[in-house]
Structures are given as C-alpha cells and as structure tokens.
PDB file of N, CA and C in Angstrom:
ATOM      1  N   UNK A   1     221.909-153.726 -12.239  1.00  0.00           N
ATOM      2  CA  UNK A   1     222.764-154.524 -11.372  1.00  0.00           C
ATOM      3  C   UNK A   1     223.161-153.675 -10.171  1.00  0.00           C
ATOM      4  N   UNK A   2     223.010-154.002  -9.187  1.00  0.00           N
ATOM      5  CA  UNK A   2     223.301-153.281  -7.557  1.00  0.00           C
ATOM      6  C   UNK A   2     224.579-154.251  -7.359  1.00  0.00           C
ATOM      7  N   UNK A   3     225.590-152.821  -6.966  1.00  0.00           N
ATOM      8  CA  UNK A   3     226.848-153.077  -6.258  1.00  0.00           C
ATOM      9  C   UNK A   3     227.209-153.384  -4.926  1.00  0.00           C
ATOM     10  N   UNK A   4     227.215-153.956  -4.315  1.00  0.00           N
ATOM     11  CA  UNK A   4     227.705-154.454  -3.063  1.00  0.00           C
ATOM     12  C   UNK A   4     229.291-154.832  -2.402  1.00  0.00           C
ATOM     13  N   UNK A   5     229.687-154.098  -1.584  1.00  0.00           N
ATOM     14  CA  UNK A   5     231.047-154.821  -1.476  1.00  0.00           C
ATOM     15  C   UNK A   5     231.018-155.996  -0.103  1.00  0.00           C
ATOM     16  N   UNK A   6     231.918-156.882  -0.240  1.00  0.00           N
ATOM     17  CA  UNK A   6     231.319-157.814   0.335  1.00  0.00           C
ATOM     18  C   UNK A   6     232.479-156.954   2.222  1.00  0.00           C
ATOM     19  N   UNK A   7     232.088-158.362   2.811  1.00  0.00           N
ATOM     20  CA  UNK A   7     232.824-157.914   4.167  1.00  0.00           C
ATOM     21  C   UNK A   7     233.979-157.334   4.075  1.00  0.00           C
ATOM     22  N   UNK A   8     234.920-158.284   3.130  1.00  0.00           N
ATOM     23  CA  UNK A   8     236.571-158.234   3.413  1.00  0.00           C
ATOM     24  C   UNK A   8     236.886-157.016   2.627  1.00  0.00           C
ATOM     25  N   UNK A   9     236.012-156.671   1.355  1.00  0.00           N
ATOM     26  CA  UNK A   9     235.948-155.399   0.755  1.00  0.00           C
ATOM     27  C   UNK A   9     235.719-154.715   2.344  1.00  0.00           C
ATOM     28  N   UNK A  10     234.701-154.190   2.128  1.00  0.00           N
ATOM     29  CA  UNK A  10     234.304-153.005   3.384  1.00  0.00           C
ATOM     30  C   UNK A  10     235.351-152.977   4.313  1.00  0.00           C
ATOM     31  N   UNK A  11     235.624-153.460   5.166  1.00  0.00           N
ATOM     32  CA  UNK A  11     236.255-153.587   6.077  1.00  0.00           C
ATOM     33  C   UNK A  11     237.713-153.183   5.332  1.00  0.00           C
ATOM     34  N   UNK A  12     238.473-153.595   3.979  1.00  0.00           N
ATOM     35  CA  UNK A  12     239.620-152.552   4.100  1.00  0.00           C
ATOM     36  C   UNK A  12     239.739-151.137   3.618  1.00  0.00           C
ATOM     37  N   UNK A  13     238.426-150.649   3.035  1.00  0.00           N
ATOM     38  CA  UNK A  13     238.061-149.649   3.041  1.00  0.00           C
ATOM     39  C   UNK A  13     238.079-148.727   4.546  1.00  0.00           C
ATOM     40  N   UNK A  14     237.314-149.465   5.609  1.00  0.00           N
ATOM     41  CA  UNK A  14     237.087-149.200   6.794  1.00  0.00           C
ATOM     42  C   UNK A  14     239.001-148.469   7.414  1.00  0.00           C
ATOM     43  N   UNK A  15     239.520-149.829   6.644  1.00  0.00           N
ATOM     44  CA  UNK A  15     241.026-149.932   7.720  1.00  0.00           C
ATOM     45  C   UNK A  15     241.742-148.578   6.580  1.00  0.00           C
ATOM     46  N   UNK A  16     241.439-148.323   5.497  1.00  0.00           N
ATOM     47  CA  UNK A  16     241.810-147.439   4.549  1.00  0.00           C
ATOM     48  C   UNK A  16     241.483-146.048   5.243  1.00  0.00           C
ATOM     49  N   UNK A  17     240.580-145.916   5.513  1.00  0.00           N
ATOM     50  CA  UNK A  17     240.412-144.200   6.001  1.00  0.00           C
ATOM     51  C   UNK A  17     241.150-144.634   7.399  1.00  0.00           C
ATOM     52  N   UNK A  18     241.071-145.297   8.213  1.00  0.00           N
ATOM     53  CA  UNK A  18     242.209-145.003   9.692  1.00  0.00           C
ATOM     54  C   UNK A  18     243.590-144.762   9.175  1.00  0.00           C
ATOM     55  N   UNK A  19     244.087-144.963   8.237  1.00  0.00           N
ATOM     56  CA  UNK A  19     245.086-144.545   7.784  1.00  0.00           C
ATOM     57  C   UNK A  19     245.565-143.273   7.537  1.00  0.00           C
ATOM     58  N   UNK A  20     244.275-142.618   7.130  1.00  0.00           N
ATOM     59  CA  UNK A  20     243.772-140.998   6.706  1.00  0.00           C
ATOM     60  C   UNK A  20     243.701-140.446   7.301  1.00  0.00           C
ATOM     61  N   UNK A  21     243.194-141.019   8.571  1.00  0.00           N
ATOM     62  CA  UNK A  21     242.625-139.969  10.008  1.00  0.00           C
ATOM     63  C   UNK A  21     241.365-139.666  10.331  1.00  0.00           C
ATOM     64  N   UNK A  22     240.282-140.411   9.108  1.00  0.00           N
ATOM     65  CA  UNK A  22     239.027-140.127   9.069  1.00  0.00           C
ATOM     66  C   UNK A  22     238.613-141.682  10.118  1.00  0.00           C
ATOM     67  N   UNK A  23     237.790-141.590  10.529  1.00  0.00           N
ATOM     68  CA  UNK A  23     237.357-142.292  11.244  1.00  0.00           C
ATOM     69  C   UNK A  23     235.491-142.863  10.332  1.00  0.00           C
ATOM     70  N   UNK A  24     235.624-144.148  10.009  1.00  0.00           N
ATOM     71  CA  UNK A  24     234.683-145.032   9.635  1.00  0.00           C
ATOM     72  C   UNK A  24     233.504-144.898  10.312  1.00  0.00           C
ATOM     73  N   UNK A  25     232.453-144.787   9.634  1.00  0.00           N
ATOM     74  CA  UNK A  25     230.893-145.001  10.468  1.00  0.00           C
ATOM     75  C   UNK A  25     230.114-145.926   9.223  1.00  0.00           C
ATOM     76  N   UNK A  26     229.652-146.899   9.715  1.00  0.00           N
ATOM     77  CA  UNK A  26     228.591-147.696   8.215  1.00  0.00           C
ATOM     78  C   UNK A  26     227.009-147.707   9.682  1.00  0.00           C
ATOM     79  N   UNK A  27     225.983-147.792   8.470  1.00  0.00           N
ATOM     80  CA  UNK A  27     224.792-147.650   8.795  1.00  0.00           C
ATOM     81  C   UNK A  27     224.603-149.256   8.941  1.00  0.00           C
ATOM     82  N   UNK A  28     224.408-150.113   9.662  1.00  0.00           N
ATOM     83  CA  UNK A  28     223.601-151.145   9.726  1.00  0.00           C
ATOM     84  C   UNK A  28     222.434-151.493   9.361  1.00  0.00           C
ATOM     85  N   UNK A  29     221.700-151.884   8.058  1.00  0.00           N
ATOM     86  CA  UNK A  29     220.675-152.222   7.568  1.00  0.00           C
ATOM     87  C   UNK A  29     219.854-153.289   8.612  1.00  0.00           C
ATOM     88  N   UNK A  30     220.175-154.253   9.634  1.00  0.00           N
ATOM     89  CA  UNK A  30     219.623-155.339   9.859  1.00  0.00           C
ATOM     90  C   UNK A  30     220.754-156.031  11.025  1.00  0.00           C
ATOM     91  N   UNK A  31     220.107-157.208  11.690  1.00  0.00           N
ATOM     92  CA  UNK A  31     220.969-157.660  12.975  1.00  0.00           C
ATOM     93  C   UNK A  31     221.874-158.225  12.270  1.00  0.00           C
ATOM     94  N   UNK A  32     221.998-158.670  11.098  1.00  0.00           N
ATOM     95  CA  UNK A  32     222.998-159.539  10.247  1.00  0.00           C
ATOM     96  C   UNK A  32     224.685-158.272  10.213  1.00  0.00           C
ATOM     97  N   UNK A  33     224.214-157.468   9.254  1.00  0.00           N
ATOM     98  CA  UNK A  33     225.233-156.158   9.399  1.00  0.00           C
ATOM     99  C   UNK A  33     225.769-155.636  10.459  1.00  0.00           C
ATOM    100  N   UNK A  34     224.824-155.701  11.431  1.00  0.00           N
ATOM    101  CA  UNK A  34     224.999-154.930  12.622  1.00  0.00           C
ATOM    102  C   UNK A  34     226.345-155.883  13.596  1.00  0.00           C
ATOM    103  N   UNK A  35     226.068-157.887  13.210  1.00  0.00           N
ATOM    104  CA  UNK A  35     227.096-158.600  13.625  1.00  0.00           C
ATOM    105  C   UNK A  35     227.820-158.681  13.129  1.00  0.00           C
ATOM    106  N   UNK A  36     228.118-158.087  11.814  1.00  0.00           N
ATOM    107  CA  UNK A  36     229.497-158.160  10.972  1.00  0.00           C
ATOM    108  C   UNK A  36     230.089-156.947  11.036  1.00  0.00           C
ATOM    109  N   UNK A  37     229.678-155.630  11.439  1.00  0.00           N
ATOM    110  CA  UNK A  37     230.207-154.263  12.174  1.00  0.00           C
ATOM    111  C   UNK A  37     230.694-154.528  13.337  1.00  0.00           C
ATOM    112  N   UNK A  38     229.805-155.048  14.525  1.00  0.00           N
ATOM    113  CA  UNK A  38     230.825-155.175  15.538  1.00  0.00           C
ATOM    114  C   UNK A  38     232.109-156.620  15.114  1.00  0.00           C
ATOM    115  N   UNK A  39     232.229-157.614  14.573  1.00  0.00           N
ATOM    116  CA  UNK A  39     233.421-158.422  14.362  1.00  0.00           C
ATOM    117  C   UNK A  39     234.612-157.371  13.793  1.00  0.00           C
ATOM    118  N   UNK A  40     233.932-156.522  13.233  1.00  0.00           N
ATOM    119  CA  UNK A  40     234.975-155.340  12.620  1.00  0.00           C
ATOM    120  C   UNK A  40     235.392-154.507  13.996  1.00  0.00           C
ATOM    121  N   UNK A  41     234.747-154.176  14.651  1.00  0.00           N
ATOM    122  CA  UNK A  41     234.948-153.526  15.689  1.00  0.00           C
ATOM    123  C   UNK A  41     234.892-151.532  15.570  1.00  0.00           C
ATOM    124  N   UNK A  42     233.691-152.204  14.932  1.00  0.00           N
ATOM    125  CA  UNK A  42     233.224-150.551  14.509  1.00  0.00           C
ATOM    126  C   UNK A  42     233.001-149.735  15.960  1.00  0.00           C
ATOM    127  N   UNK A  43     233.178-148.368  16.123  1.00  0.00           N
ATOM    128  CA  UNK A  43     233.535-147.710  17.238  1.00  0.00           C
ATOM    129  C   UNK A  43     232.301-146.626  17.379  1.00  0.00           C
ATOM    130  N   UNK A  44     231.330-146.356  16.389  1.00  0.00           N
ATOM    131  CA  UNK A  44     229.749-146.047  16.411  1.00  0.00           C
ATOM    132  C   UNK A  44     229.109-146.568  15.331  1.00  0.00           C
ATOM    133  N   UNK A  45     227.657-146.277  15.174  1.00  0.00           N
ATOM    134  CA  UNK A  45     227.075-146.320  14.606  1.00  0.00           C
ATOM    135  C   UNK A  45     226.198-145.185  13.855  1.00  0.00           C
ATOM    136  N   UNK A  46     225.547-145.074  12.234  1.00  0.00           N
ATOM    137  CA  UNK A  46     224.994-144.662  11.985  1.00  0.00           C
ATOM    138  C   UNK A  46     223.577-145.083  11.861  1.00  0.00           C
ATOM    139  N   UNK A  47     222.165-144.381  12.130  1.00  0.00           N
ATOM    140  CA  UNK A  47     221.065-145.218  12.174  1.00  0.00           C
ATOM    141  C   UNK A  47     220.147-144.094  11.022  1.00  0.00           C
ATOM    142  N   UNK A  48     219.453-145.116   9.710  1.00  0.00           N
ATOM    143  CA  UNK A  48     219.398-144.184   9.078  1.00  0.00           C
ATOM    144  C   UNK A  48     217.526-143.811   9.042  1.00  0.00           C
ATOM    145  N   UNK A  49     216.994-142.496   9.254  1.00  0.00           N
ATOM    146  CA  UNK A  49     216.012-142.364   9.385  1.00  0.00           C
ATOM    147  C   UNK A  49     214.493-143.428   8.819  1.00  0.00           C
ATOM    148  N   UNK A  50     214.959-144.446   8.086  1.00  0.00           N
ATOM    149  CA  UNK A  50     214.148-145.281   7.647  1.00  0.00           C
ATOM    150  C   UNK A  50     213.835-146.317   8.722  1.00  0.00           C
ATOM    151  N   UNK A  51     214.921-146.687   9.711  1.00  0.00           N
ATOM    152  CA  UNK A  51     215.099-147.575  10.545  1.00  0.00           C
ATOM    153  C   UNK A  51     214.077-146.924  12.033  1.00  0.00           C
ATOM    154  N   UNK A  52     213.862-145.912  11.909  1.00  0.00           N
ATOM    155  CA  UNK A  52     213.383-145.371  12.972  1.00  0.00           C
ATOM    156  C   UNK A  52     212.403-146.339  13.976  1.00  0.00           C
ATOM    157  N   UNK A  53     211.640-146.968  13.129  1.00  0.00           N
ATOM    158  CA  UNK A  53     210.734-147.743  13.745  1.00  0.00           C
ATOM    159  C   UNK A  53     210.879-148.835  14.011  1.00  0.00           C
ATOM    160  N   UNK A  54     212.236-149.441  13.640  1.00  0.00           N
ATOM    161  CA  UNK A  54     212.748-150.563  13.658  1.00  0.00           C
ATOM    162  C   UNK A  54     213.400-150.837  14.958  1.00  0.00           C
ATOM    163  N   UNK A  55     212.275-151.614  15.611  1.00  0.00           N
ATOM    164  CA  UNK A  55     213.165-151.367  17.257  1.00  0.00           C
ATOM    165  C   UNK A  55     213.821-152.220  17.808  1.00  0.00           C
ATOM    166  N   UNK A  56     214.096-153.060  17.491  1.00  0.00           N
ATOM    167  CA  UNK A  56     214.322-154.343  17.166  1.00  0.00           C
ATOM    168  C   UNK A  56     215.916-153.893  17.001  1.00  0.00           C
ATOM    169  N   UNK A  57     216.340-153.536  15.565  1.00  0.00           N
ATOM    170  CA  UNK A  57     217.734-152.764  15.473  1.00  0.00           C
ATOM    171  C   UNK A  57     218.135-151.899  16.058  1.00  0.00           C
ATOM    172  N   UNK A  58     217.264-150.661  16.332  1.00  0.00           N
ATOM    173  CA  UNK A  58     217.833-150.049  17.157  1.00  0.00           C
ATOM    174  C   UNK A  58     218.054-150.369  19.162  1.00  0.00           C
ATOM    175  N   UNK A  59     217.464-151.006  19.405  1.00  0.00           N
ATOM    176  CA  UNK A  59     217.523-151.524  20.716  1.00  0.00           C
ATOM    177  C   UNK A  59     219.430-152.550  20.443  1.00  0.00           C
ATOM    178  N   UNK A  60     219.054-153.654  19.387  1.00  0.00           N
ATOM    179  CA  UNK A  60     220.438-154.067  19.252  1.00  0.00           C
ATOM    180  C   UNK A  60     221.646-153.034  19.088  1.00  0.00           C
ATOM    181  N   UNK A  61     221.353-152.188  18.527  1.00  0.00           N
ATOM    182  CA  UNK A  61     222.736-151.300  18.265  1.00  0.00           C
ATOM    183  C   UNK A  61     222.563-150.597  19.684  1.00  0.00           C
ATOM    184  N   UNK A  62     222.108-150.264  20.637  1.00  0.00           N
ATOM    185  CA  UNK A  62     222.259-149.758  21.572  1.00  0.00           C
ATOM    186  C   UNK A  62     222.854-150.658  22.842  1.00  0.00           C
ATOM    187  N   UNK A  63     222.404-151.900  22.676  1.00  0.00           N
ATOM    188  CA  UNK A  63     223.000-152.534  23.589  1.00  0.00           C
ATOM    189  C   UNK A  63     224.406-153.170  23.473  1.00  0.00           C
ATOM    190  N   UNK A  64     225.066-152.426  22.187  1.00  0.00           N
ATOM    191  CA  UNK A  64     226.457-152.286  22.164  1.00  0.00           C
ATOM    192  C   UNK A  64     227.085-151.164  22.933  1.00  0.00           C
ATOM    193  N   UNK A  65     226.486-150.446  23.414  1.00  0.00           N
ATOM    194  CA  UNK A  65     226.700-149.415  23.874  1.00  0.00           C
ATOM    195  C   UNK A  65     227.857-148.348  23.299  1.00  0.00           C
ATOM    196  N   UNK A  66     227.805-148.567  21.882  1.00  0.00           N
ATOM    197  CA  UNK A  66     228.900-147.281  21.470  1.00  0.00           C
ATOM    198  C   UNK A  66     227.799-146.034  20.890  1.00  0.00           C
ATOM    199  N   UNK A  67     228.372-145.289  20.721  1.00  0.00           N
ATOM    200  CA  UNK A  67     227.580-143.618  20.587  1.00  0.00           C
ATOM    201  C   UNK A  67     226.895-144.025  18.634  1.00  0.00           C
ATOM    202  N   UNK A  68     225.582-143.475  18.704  1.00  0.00           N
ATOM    203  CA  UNK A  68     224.706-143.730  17.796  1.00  0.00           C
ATOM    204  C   UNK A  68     224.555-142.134  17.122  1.00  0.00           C
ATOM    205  N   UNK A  69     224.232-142.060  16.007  1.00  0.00           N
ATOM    206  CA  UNK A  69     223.846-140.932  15.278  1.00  0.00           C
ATOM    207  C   UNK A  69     222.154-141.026  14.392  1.00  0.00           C
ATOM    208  N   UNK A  70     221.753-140.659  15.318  1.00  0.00           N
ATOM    209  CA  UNK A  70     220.420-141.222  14.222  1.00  0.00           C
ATOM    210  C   UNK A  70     219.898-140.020  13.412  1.00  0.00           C
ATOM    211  N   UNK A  71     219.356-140.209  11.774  1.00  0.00           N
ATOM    212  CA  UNK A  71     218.933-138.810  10.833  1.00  0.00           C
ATOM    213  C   UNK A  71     217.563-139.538  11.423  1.00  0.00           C
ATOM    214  N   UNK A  72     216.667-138.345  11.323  1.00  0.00           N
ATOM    215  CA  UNK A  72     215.591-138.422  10.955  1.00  0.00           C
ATOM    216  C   UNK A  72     214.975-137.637  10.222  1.00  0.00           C
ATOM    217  N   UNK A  73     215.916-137.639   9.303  1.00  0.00           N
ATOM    218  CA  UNK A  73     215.369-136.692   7.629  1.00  0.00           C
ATOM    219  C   UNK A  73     214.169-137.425   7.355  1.00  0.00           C
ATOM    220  N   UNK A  74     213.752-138.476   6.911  1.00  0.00           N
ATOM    221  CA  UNK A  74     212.805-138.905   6.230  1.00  0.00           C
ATOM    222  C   UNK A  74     211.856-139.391   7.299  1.00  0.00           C
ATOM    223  N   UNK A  75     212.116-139.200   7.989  1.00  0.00           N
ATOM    224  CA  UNK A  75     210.990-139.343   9.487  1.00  0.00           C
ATOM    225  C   UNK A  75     209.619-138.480   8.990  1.00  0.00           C
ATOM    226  N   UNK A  76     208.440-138.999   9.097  1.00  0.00           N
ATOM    227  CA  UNK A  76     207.366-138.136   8.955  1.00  0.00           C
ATOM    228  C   UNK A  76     206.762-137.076   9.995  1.00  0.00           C
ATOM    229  N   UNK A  77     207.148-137.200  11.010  1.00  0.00           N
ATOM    230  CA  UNK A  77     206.374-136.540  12.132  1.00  0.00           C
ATOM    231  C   UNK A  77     207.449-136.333  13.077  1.00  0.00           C
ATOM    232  N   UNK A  78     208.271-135.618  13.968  1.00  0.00           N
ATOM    233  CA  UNK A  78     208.811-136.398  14.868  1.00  0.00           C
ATOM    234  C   UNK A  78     208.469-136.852  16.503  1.00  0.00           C
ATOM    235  N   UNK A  79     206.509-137.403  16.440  1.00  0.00           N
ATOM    236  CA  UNK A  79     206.068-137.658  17.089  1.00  0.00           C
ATOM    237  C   UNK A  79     206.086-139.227  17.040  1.00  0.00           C
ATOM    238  N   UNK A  80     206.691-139.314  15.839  1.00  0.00           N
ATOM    239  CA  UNK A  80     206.696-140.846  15.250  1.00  0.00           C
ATOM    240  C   UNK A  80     207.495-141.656  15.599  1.00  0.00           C
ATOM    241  N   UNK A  81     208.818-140.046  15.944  1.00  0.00           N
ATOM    242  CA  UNK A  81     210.179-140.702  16.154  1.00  0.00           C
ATOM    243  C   UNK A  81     210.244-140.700  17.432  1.00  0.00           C
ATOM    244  N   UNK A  82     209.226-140.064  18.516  1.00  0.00           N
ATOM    245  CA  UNK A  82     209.659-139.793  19.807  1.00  0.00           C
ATOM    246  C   UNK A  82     210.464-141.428  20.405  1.00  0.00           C
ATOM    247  N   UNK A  83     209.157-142.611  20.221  1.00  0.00           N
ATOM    248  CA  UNK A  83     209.231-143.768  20.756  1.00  0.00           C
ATOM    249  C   UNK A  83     210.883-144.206  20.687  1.00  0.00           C
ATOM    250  N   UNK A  84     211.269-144.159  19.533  1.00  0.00           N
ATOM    251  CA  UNK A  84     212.555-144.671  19.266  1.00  0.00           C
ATOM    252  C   UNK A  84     213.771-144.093  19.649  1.00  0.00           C
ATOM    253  N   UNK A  85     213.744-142.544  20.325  1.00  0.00           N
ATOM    254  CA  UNK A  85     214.614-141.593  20.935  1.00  0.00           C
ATOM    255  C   UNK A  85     215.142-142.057  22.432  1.00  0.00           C
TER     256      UNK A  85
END
C-alpha cells in the first residue's frame, strides 16, 4: 500500500515548517502537482533528476519564474542533461 498525503494534508505540513523557520520545497511530479504547488503558493521548486527530460514540466515550472533546484544524480550523461539546463 503507497502513502500519499492528500493536498490539505501537504499543505499544513508546508504551513508547519514556516512556523519552524524552515522553509518548504516539494518536487512536482507532473503539470497537475505543479498547479496545486503554485495554489499553495510555493516560493521554489525542486526538479528531481528523473524529470530531466521532461520538458514539458520543466519549461512549466520555469515559467513561474521562482528559483528551481534541479539534482541530476540519476542523470546518465550530463550531455543528456545539457538540453534541459
């Protein structure tokens, strides 16, 4: 069984660490996540090396224009990754 928390979960988790002082980052799987992060009013993004080629998402998360972190741990080459840089 895979755990999931739904929006209203996440999001008071999200509002739980501003409380702390830590500041929230979630990875956007897809344009679906990516529109329920910004309704949250997420302040960056994480992009996780699987997505690399996914340009599609990453072009959307950029044209939010908040500051992006992308891994490219699991990147194979990073000639692979140039395109998406």
């Amino acid at each position: 069984m895979r755990f999931q928390l739904t929006d209203a979960e996440l999001f008071d988790v999200f509002d739980y660490c501003k409380t702390k002082g830590i500041l929230p980052l979630c990875t956007p799987w897809d344009l679906a996540s990516l529109a329920a992060l910004e309704s949250y009013g997420m302040v960056a993004y994480k992009v996780a090396s699987a997505d690399l080629t996914n340009h599609e998402l990453l072009e959307a998360i950029a044209r939010t224009g908040k500051p992006m972190l992308v891994s490219t741990g699991m990147s194979m080459r990073m000639r692979s990754s140039r395109p998406s840089i």
